[in-house]
PDB file of N, CA and C in Angstrom:
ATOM      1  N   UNK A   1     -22.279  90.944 147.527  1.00  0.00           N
ATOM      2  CA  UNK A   1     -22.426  92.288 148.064  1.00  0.00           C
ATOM      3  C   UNK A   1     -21.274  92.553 149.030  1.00  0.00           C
ATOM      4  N   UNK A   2     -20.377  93.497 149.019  1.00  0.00           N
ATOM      5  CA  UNK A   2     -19.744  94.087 149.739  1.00  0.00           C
ATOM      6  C   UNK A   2     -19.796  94.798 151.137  1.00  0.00           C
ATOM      7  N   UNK A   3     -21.144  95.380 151.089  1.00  0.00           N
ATOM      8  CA  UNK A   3     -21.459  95.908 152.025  1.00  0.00           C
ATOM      9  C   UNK A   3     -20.849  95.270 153.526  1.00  0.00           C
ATOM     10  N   UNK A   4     -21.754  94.017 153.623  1.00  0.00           N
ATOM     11  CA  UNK A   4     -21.589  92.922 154.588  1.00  0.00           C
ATOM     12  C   UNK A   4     -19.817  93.361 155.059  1.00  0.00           C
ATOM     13  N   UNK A   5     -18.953  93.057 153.938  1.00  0.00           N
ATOM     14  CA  UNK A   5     -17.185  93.317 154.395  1.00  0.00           C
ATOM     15  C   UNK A   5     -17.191  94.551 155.184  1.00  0.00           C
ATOM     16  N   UNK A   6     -17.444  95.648 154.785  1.00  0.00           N
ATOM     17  CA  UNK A   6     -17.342  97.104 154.801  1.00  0.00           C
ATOM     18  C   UNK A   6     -17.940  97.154 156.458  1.00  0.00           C
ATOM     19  N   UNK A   7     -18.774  96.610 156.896  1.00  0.00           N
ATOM     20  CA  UNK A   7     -19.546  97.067 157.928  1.00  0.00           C
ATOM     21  C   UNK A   7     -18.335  95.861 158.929  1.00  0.00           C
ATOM     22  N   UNK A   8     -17.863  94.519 158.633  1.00  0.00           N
ATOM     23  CA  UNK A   8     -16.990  94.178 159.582  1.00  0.00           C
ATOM     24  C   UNK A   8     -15.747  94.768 159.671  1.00  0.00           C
ATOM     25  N   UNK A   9     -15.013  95.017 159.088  1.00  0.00           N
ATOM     26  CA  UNK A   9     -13.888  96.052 158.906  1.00  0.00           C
ATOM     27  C   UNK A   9     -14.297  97.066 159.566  1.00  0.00           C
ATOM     28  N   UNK A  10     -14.937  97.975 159.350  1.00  0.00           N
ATOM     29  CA  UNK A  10     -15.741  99.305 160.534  1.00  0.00           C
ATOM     30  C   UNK A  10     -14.974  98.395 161.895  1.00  0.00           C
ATOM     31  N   UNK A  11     -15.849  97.503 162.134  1.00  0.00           N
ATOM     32  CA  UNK A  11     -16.322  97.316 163.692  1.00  0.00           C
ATOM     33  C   UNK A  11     -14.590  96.793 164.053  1.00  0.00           C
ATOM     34  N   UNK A  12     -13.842  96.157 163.349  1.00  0.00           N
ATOM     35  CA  UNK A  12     -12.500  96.171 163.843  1.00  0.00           C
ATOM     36  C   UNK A  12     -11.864  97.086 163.603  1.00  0.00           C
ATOM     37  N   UNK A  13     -12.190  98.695 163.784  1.00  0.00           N
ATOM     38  CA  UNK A  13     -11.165  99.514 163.444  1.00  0.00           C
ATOM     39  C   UNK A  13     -11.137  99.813 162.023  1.00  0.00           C
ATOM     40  N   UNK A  14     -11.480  99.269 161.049  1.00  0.00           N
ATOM     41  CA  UNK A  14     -11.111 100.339 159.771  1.00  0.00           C
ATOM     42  C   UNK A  14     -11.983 101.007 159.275  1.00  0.00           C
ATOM     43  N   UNK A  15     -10.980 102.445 158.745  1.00  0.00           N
ATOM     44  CA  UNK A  15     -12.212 103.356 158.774  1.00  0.00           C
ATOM     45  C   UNK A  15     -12.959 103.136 157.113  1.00  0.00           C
ATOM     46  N   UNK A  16     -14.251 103.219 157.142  1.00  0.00           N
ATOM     47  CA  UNK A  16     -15.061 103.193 156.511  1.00  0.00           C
ATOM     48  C   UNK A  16     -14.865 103.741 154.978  1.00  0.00           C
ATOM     49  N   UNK A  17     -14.055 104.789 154.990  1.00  0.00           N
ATOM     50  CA  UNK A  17     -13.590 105.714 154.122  1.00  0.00           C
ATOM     51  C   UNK A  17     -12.680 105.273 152.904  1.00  0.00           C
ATOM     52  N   UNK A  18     -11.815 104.344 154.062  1.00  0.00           N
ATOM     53  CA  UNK A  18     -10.267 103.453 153.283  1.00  0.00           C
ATOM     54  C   UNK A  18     -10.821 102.372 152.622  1.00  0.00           C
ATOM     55  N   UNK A  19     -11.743 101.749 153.363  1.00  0.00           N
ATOM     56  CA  UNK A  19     -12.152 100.507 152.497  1.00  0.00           C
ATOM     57  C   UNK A  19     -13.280 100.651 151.637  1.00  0.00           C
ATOM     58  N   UNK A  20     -13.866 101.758 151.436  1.00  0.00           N
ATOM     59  CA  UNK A  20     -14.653 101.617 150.006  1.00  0.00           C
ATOM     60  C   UNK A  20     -13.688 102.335 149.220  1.00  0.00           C
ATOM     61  N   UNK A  21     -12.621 102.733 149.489  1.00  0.00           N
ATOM     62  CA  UNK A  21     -11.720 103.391 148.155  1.00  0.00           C
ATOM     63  C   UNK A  21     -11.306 102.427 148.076  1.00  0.00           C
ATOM     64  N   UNK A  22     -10.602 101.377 148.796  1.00  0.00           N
ATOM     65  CA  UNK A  22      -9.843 100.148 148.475  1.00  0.00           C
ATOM     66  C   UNK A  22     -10.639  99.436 147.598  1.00  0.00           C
ATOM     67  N   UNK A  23     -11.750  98.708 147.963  1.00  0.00           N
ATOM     68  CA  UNK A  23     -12.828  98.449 147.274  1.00  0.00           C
ATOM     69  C   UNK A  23     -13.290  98.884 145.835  1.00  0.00           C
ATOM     70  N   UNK A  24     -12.972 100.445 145.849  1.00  0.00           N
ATOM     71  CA  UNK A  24     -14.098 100.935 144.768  1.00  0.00           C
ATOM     72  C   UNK A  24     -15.525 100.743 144.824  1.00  0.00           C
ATOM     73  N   UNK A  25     -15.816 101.781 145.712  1.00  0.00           N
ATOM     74  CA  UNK A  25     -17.366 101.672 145.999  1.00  0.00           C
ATOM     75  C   UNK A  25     -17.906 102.674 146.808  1.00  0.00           C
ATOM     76  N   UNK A  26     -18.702 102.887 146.810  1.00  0.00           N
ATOM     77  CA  UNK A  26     -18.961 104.536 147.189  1.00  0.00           C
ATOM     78  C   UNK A  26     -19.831 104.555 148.548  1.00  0.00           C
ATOM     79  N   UNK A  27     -19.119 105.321 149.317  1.00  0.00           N
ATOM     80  CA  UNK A  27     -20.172 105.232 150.816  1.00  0.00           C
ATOM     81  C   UNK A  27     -21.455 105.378 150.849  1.00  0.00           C
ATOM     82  N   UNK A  28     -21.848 106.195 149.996  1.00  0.00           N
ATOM     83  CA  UNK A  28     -23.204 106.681 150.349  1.00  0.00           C
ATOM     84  C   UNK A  28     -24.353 105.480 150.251  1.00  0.00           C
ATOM     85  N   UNK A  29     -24.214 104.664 149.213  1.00  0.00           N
ATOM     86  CA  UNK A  29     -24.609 103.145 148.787  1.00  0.00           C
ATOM     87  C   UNK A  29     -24.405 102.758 150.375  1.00  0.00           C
ATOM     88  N   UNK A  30     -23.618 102.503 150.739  1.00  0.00           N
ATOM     89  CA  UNK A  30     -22.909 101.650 152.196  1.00  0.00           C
ATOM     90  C   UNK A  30     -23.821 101.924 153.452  1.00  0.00           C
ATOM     91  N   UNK A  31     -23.762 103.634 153.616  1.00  0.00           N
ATOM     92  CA  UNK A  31     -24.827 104.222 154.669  1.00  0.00           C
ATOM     93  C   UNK A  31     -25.838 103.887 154.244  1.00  0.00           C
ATOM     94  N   UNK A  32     -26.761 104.076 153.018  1.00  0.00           N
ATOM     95  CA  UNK A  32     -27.758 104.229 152.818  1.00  0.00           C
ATOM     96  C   UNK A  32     -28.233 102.157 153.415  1.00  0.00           C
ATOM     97  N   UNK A  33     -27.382 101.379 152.829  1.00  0.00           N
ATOM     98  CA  UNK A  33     -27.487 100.000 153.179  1.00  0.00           C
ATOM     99  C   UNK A  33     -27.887  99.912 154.493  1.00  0.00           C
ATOM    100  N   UNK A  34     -26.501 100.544 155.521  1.00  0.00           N
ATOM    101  CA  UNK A  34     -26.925 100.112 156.762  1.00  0.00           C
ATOM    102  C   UNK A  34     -27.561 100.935 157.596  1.00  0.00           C
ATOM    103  N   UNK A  35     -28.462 101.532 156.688  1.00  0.00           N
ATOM    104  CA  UNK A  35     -29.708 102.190 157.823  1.00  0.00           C
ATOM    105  C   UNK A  35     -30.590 100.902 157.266  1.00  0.00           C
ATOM    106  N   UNK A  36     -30.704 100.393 156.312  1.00  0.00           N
ATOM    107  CA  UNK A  36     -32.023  99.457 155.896  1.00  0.00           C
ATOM    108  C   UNK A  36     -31.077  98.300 155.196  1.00  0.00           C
ATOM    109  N   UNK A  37     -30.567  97.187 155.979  1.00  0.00           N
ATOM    110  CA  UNK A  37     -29.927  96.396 155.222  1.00  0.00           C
ATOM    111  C   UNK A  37     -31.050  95.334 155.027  1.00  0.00           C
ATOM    112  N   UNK A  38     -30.221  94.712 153.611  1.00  0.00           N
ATOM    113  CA  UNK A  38     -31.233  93.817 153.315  1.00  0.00           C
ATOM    114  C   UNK A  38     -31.606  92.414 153.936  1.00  0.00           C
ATOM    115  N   UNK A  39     -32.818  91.933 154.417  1.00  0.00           N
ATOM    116  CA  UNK A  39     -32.566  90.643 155.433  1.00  0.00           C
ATOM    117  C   UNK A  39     -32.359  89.286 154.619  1.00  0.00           C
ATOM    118  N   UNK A  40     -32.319  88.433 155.555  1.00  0.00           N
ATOM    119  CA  UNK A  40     -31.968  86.740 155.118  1.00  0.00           C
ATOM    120  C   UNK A  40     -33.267  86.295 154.116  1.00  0.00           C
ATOM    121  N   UNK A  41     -34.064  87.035 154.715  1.00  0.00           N
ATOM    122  CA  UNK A  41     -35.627  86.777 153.903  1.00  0.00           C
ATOM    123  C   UNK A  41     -36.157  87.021 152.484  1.00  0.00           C
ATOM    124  N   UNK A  42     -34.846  88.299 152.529  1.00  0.00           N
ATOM    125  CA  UNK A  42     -35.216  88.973 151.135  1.00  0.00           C
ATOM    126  C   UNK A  42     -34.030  88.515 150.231  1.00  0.00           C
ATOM    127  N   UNK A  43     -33.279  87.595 150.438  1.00  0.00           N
ATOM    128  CA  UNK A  43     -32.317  87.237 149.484  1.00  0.00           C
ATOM    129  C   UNK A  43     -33.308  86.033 148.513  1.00  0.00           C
TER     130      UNK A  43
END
């Protein structure tokens, strides 16, 4: 899962925007993740 990358990149400065185009992957997936990410429990 990507997500996890996407949300450390944020927190050092990159914007959110650049790295799911870099990626290929679509924000809304990303937000929707980190309002309810998934826990250690549920893997």
């Amino acid at each position: 899962m990507m997500y996890p990358l996407v949300r450390e990149l944020a927190e050092d400065g990159v914007p959110v925007t650049v790295t799911c185009r870099v990626l290929k992957i679509a924000r809304q997936p990303y937000y929707r993740w980190l309002a309810n990410p998934i826990t250690d429990a549920e893997y």
